[in-house]
N, C-alpha and C. Protein backbone atom coordinates (compact mmCIF):
# COMPACT_ATOMS: atom_id res chain seq x y z
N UNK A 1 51.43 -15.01 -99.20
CA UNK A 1 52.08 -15.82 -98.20
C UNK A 1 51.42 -17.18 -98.20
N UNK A 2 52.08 -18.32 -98.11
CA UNK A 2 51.59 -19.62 -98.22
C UNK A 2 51.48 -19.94 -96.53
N UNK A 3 50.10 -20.89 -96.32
CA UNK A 3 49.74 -21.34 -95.37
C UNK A 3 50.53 -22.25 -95.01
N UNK A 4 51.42 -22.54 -93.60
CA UNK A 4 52.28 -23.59 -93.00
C UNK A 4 51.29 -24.38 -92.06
N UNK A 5 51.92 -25.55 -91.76
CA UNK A 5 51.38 -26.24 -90.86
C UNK A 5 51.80 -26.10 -89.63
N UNK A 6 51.02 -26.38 -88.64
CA UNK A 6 50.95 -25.75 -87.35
C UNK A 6 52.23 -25.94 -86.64
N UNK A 7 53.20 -26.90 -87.30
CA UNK A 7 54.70 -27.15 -86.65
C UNK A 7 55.55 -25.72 -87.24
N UNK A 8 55.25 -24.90 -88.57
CA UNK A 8 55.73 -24.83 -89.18
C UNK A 8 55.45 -22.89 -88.84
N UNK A 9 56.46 -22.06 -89.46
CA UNK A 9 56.55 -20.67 -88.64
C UNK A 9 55.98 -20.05 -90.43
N UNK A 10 55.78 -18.69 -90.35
CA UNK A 10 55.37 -18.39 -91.44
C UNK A 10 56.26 -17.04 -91.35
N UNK A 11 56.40 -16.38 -92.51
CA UNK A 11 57.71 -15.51 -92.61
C UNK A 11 57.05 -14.56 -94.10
N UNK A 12 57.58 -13.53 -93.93
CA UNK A 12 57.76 -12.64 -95.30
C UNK A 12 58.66 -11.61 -95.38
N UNK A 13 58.57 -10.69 -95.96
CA UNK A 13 59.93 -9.77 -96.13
C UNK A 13 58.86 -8.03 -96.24
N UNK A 14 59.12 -7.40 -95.24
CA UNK A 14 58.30 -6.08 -95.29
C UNK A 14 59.26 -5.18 -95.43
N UNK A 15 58.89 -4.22 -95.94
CA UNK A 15 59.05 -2.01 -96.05
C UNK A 15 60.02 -1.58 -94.92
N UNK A 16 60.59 -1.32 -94.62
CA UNK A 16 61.48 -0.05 -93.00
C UNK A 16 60.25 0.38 -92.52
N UNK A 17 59.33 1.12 -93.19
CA UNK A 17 58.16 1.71 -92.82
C UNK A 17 57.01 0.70 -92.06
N UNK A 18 56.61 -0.72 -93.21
CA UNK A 18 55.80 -1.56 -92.05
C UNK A 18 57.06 -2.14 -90.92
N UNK A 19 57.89 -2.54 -91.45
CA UNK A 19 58.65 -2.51 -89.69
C UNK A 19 58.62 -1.98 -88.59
N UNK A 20 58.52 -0.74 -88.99
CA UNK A 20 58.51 0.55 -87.98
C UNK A 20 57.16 0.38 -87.28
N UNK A 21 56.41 0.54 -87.95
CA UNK A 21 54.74 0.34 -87.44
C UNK A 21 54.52 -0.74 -86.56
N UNK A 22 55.48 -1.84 -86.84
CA UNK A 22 55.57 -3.37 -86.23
C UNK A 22 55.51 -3.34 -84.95
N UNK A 23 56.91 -2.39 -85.02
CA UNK A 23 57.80 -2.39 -83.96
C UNK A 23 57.09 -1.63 -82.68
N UNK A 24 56.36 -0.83 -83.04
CA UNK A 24 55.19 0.02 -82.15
C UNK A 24 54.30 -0.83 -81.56
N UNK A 25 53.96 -1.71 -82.43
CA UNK A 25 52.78 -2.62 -81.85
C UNK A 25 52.82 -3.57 -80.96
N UNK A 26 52.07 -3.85 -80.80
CA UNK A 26 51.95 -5.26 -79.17
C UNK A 26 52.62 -6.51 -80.11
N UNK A 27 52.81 -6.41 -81.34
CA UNK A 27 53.49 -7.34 -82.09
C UNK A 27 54.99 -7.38 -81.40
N UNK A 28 55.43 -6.20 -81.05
CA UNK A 28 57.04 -6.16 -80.82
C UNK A 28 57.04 -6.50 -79.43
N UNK A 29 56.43 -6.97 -78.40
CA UNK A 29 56.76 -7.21 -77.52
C UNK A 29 56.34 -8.75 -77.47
N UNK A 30 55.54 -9.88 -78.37
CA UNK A 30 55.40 -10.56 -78.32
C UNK A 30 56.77 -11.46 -79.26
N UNK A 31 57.74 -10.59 -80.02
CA UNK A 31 58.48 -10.68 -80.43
C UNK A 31 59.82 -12.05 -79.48
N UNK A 32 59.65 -11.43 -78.10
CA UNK A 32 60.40 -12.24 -77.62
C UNK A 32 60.15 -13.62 -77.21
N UNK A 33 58.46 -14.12 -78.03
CA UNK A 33 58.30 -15.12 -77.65
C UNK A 33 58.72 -16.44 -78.10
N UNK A 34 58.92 -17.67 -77.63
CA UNK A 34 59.76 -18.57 -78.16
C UNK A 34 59.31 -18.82 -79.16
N UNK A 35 57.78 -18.65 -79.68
CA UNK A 35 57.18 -19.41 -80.87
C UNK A 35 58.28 -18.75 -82.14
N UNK A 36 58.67 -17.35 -82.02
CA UNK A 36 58.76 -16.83 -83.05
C UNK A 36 60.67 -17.11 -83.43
N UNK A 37 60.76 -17.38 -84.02
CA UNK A 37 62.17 -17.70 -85.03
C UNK A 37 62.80 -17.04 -85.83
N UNK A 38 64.26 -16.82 -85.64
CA UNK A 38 65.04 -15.71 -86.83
C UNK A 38 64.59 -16.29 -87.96
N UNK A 39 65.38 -15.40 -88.51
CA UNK A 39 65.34 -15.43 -90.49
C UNK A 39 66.30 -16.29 -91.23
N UNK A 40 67.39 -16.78 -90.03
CA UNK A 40 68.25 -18.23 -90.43
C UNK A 40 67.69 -19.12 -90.11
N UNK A 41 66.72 -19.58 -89.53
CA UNK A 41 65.86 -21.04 -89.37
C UNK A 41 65.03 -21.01 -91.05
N UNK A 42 65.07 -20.16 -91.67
CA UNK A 42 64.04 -20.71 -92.91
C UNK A 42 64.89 -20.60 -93.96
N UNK A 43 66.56 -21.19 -94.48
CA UNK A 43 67.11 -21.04 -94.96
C UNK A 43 66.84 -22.46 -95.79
N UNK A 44 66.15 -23.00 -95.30
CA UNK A 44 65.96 -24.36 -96.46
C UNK A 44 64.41 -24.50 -96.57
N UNK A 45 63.54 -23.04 -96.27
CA UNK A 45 62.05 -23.32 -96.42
C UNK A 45 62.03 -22.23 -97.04
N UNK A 46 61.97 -22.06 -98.42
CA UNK A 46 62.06 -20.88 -99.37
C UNK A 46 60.69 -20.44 -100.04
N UNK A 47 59.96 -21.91 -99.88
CA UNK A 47 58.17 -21.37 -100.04
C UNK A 47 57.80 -20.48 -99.46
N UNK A 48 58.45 -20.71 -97.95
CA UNK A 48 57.30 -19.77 -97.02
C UNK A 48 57.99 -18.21 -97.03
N UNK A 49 58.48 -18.03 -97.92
CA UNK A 49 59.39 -16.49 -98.16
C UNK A 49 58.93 -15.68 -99.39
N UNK A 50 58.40 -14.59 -99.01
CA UNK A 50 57.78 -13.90 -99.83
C UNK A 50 58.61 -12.44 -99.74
N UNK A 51 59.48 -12.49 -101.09
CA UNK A 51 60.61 -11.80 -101.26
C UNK A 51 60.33 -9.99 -102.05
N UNK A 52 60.24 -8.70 -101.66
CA UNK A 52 59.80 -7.71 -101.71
C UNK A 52 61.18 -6.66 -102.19
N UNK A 53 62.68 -7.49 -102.10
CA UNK A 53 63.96 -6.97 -102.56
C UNK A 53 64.31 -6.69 -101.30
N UNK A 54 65.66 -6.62 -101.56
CA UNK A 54 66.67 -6.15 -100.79
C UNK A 54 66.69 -5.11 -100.05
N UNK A 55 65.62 -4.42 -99.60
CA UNK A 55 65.61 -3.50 -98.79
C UNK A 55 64.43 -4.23 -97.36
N UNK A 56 63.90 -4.94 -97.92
CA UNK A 56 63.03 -5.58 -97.03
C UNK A 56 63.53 -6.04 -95.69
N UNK A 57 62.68 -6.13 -94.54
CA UNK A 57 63.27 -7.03 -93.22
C UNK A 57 62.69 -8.25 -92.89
N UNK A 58 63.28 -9.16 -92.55
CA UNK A 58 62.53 -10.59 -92.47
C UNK A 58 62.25 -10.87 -90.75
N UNK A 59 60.72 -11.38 -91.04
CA UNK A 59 60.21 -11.19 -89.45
C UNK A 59 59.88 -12.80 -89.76
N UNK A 60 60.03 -13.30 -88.86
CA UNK A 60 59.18 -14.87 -88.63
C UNK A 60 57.92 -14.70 -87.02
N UNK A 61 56.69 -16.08 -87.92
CA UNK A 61 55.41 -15.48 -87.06
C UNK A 61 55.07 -16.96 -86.62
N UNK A 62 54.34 -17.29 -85.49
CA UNK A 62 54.35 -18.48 -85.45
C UNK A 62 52.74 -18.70 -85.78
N UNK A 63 52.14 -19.82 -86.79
CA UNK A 63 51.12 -19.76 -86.71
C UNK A 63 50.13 -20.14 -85.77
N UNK A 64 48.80 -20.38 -85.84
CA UNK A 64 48.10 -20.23 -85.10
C UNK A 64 47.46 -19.03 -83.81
N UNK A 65 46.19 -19.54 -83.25
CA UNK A 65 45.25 -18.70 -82.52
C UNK A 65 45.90 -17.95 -81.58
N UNK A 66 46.05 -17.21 -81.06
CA UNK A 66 47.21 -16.99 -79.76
C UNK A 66 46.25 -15.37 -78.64
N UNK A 67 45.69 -15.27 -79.56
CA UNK A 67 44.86 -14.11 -78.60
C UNK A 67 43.49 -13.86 -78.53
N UNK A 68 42.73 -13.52 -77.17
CA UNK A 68 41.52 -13.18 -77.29
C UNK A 68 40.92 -11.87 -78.34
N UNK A 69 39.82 -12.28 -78.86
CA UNK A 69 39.52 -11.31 -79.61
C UNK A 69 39.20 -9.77 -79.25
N UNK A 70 39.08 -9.36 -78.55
CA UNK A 70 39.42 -7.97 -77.94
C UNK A 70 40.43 -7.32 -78.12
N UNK A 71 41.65 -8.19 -77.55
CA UNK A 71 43.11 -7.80 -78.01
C UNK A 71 43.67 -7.73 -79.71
N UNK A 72 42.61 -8.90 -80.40
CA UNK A 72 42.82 -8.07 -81.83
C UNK A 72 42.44 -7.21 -82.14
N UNK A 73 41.28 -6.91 -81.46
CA UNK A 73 40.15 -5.78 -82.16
C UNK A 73 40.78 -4.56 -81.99
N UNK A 74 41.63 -4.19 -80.37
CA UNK A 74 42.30 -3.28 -80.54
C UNK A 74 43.69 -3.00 -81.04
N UNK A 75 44.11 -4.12 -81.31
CA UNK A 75 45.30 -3.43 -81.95
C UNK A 75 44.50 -3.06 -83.68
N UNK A 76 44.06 -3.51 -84.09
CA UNK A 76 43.19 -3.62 -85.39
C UNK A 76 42.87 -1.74 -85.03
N UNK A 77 41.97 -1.50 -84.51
CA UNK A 77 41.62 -0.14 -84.06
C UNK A 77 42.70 0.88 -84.07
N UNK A 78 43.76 0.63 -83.67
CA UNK A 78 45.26 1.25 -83.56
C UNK A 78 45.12 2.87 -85.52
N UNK A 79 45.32 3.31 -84.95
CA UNK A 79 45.89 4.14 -86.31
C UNK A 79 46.95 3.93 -86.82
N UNK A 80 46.85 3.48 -88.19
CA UNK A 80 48.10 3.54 -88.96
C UNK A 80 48.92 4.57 -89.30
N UNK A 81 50.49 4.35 -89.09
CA UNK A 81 50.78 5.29 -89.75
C UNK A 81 50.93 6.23 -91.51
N UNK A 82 50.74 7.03 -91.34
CA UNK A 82 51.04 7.52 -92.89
C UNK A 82 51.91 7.30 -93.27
N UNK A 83 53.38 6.47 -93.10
CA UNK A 83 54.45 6.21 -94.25
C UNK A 83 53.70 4.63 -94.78
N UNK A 84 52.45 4.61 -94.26
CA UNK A 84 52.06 3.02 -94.77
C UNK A 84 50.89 3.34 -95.88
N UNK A 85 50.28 4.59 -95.87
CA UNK A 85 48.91 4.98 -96.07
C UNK A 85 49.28 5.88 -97.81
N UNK A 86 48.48 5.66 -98.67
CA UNK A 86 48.40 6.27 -100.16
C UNK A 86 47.56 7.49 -100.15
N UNK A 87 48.07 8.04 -101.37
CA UNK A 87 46.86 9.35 -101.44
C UNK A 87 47.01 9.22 -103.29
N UNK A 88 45.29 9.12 -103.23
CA UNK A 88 44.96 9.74 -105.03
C UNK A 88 43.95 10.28 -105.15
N UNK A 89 44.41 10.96 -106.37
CA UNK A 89 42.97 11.78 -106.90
C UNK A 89 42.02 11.22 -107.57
N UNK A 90 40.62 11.56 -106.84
CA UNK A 90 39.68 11.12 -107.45
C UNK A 90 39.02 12.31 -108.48
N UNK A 91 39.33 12.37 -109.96
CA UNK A 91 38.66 13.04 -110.63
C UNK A 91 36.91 13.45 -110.36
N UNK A 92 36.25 12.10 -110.04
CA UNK A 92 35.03 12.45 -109.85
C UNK A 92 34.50 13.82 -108.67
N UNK A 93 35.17 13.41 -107.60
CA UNK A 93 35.28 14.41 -106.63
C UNK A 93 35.68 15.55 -106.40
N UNK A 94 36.74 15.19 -107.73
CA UNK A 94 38.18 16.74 -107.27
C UNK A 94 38.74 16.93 -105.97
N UNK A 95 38.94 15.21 -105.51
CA UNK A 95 39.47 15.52 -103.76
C UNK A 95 40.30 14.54 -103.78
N UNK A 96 41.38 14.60 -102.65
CA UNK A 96 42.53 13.30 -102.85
C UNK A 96 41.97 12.39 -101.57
N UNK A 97 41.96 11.26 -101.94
CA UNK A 97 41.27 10.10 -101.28
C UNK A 97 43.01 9.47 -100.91
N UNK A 98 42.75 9.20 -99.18
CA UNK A 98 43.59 8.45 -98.76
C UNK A 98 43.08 6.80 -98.00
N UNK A 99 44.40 6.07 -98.50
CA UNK A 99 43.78 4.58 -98.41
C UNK A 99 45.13 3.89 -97.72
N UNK A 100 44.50 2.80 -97.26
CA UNK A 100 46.08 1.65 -97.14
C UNK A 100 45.40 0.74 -98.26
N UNK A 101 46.88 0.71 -98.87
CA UNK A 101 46.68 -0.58 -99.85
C UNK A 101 46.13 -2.09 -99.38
N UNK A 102 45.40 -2.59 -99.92
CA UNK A 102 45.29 -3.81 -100.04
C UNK A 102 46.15 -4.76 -99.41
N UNK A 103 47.60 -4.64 -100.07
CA UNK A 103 48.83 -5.76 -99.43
C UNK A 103 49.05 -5.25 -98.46
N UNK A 104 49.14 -4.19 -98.08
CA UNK A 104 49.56 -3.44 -96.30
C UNK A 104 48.45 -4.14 -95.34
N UNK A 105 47.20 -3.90 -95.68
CA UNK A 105 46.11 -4.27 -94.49
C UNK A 105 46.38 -5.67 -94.72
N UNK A 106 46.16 -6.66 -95.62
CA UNK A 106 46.88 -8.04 -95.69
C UNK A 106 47.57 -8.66 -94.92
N UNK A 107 48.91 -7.68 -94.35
CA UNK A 107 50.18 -7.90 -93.84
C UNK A 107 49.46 -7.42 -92.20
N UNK A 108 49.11 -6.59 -92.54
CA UNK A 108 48.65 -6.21 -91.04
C UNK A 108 47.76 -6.89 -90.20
N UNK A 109 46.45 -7.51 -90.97
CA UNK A 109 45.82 -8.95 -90.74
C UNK A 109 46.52 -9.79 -90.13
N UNK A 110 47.60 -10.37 -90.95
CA UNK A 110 48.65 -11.46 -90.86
C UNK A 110 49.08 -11.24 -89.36
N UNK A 111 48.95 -10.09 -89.05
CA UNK A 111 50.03 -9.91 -87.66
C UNK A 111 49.28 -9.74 -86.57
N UNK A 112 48.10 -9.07 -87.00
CA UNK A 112 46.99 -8.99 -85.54
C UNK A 112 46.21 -10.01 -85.53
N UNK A 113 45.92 -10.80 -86.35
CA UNK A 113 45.16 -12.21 -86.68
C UNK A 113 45.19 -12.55 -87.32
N UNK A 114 46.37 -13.62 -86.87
CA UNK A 114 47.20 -14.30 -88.25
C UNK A 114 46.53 -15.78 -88.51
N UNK A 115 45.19 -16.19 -87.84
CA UNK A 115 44.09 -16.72 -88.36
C UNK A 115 42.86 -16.28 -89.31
N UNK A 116 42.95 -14.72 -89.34
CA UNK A 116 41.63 -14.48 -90.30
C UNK A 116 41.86 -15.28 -91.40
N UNK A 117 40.74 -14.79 -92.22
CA UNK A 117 39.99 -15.81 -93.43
C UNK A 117 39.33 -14.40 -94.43
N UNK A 118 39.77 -14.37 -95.63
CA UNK A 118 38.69 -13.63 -96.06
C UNK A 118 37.62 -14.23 -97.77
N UNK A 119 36.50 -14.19 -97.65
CA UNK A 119 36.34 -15.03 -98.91
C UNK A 119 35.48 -13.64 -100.02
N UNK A 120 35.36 -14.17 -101.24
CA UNK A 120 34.44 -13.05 -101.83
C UNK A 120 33.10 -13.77 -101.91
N UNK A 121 32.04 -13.27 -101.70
CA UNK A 121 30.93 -13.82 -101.17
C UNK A 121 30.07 -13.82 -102.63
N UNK A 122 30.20 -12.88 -103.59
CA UNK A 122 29.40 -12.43 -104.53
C UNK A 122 30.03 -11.51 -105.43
N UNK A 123 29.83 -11.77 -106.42
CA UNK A 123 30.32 -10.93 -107.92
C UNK A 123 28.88 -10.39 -108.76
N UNK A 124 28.87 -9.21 -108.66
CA UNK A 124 27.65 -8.74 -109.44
C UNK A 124 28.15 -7.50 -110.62
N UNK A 125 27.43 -7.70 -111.63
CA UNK A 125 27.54 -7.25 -112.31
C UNK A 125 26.29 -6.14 -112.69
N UNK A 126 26.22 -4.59 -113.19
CA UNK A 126 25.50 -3.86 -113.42
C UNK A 126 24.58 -4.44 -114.31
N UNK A 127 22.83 -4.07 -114.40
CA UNK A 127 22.20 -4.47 -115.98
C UNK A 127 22.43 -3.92 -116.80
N UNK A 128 23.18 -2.73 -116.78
CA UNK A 128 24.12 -2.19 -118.58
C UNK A 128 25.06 -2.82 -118.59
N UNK A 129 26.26 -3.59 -117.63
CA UNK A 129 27.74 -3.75 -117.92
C UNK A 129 28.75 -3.41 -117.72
N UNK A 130 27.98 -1.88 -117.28
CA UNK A 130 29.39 -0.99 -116.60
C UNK A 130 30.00 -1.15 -115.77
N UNK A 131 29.70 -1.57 -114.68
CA UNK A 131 30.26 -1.62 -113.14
C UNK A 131 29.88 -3.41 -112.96
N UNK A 132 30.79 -3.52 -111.51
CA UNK A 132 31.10 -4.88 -110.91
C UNK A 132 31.31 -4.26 -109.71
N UNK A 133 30.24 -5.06 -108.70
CA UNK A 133 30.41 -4.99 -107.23
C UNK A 133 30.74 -6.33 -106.70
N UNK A 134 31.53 -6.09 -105.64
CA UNK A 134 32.14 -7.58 -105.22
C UNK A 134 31.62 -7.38 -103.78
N UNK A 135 30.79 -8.42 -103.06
CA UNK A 135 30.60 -8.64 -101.63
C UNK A 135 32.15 -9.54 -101.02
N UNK A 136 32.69 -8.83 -100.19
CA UNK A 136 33.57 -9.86 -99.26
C UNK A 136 33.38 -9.61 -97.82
N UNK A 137 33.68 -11.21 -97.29
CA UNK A 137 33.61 -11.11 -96.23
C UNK A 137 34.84 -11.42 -95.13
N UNK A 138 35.56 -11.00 -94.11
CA UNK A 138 36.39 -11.55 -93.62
C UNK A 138 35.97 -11.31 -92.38
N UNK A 139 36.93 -12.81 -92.02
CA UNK A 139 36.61 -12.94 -90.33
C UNK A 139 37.63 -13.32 -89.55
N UNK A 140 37.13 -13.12 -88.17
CA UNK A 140 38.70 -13.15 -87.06
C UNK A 140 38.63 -14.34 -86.14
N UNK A 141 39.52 -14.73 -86.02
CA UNK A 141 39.33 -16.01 -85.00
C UNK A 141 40.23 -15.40 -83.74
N UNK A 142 39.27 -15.72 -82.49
CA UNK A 142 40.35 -15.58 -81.37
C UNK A 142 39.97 -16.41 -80.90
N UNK A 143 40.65 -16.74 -79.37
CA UNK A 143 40.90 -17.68 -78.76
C UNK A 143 39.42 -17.86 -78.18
N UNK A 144 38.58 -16.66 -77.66
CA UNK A 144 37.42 -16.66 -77.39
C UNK A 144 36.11 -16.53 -77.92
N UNK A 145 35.98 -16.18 -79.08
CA UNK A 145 35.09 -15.86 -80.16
C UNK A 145 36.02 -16.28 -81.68
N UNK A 146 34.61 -15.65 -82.32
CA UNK A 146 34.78 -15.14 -83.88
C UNK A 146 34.04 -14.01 -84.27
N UNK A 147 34.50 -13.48 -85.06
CA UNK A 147 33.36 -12.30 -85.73
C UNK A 147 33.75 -11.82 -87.10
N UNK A 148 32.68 -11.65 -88.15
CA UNK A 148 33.29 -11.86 -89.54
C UNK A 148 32.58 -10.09 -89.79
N UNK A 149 32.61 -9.47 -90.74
CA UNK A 149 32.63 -8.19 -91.13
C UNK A 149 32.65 -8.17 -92.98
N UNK A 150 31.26 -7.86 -93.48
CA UNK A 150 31.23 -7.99 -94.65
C UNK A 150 31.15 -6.46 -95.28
N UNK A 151 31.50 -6.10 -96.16
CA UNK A 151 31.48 -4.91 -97.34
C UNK A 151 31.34 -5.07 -98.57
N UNK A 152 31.16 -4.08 -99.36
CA UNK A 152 30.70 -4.45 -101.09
C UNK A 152 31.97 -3.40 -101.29
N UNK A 153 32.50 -3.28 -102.55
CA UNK A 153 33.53 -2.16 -103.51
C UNK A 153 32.56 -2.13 -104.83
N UNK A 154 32.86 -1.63 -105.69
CA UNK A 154 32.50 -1.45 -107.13
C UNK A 154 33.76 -0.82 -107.82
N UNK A 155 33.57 -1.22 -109.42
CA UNK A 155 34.16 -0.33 -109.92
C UNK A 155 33.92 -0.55 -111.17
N UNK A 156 34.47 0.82 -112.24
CA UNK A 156 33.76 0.63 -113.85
C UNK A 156 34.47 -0.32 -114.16
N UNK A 157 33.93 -0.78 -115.35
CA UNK A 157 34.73 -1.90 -116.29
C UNK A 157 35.65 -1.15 -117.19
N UNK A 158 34.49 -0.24 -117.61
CA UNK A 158 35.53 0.73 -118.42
C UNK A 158 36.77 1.73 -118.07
N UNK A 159 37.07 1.78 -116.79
CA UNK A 159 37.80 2.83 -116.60
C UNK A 159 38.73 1.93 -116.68
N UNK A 160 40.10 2.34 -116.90
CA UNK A 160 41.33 2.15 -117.54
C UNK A 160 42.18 2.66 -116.65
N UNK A 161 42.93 1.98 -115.37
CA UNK A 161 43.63 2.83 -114.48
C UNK A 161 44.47 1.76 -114.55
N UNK A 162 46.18 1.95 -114.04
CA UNK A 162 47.16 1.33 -113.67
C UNK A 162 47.35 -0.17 -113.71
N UNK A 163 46.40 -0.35 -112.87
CA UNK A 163 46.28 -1.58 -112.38
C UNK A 163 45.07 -2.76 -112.41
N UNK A 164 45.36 -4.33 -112.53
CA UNK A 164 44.23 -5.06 -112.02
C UNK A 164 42.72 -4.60 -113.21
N UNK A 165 42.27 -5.53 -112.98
CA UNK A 165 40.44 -5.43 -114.06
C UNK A 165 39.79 -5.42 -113.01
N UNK A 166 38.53 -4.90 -113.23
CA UNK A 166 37.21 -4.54 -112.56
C UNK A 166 37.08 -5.19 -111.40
N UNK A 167 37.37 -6.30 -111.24
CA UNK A 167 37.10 -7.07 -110.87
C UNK A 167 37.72 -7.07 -109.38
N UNK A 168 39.42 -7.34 -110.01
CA UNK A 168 40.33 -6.95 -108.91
C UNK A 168 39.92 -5.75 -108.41
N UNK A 169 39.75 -4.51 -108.75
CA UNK A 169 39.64 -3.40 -108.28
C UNK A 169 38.50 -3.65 -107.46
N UNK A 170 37.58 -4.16 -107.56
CA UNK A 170 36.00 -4.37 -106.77
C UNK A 170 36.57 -4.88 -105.73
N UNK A 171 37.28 -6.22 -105.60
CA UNK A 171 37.56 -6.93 -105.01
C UNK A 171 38.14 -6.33 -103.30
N UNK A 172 39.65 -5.69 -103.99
CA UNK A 172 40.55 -5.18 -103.21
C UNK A 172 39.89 -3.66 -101.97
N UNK A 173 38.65 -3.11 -103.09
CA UNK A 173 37.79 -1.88 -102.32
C UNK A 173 37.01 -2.71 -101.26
N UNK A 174 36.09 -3.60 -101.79
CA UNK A 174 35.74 -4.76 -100.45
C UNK A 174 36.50 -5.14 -99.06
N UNK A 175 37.48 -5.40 -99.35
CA UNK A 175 38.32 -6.30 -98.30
C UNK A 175 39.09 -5.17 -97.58
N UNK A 176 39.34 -3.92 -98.46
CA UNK A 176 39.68 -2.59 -97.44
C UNK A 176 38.27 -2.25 -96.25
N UNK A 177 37.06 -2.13 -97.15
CA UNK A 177 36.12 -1.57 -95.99
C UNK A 177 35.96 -3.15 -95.38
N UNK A 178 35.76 -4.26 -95.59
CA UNK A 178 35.54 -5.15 -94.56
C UNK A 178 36.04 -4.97 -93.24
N UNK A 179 37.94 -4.78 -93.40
CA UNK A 179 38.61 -4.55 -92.61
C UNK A 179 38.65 -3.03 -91.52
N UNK A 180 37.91 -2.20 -92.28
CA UNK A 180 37.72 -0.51 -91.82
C UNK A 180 36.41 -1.41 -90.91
N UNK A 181 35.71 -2.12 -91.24
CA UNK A 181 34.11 -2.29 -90.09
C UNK A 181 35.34 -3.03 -89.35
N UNK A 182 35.94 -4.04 -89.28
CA UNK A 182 36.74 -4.27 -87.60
C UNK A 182 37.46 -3.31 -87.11
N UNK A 183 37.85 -2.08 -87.83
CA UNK A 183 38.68 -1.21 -87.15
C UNK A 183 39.90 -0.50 -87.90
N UNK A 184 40.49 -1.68 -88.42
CA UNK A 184 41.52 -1.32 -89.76
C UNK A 184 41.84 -0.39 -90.42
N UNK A 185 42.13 0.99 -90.25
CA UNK A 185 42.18 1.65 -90.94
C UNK A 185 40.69 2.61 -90.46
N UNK A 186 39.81 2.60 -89.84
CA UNK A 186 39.22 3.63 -89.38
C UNK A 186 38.86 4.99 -89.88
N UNK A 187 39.98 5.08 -88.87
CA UNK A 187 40.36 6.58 -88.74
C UNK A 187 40.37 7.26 -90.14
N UNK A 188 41.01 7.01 -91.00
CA UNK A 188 41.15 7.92 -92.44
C UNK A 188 39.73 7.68 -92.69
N UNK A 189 38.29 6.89 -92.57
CA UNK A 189 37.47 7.59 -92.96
C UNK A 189 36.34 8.91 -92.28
N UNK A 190 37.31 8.89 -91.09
CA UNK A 190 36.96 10.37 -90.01
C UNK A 190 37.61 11.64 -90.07
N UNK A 191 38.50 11.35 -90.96
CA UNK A 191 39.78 12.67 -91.30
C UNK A 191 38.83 13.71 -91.42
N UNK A 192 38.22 13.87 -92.00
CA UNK A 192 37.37 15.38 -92.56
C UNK A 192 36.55 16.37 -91.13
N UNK A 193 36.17 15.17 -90.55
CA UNK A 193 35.17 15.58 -89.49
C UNK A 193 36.08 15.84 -88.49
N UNK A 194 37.00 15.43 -88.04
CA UNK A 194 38.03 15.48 -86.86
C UNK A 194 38.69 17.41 -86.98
């Protein structure tokens, strides 16, 4: 999603499923506020449209600060639902590991603090070569504070999966647990114990 200027509304195209989740949230009742604009006001601003196909729904967001940080923290805290949430197997374990992707918590950022920031702080590399750990940090702006939340990911160089290089993969494991220390997603790492 490209950054607008503060006159300017910011927009993308989400899932039935993140809709649904939307629509639950304190997001949908702020919905009726004037800042926010249909999906025919950005018919001649095609930058700020980040297109996911034809099944997608188009929400417009207005930018800037708009809530105390408490009120992000808890909707952030909120449990996601599982039509948003992945499951894979981790060979090492022999157990299926459940996650929200990367672009989901992204989108979900976008909506509970649609000022965060996240940067990668550090790229390290193993002294054999094998592995790459990435430090990131992201942070929240509210109207009354800030507070930033850092994590590390790793991952082999050598392993050969689907998607993305080491790197990305380090990257994207970072910025999931950054977001799990504000709250984000939580819960799935309490599943076992519950």
């Amino acid at each position: 999603m490209m950054a607008c200027s503060k006159s300017k509304t910011l927009m993308w195209r989400m899932t039935p499923s993140l809709f649904q989740y939307l629509q639950r949230s304190s997001f949908a009742a702020a919905a009726k506020s004037p800042k926010l604009v249909g999906k025919k006001d950005f018919a001649d601003d095609e930058d700020d449209v980040v297109n996911e196909g034809s099944s997608g729904v188009g929400v417009g967001l207005s930018s800037g600060i708009s809530r105390p940080l408490s009120e992000i923290l808890k909707e952030l805290n909120k449990k996601v639902p599982d039509s948003l949430i992945t499951t894979r197997f981790d060979p090492s374990s022999g157990s299926s590991i459940r996650y929200i992707p990367w672009h989901i918590v992204n989108r979900i950022m976008n909506l509970h603090a649609p000022e965060w920031s996240g940067e990668v702080r550090n790229i390290i590399y193993s002294a054999d070569g094998k592995s790459v750990s990435v430090v990131y940090r992201v942070t929240l702006y509210g109207t009354d504070a800030e507070i930033y939340r850092e994590s590390t990911g790793t991952a082999s160089v050598d392993e050969a999966t689907g998607y993305g290089d080491a790197v990305q993969k380090a990257e994207a494991m970072a910025f999931r647990r950054a977001c799990a220390r504000l709250g984000l997603g939580l819960h799935l790492y309490h599943e076992d114990t519950l």
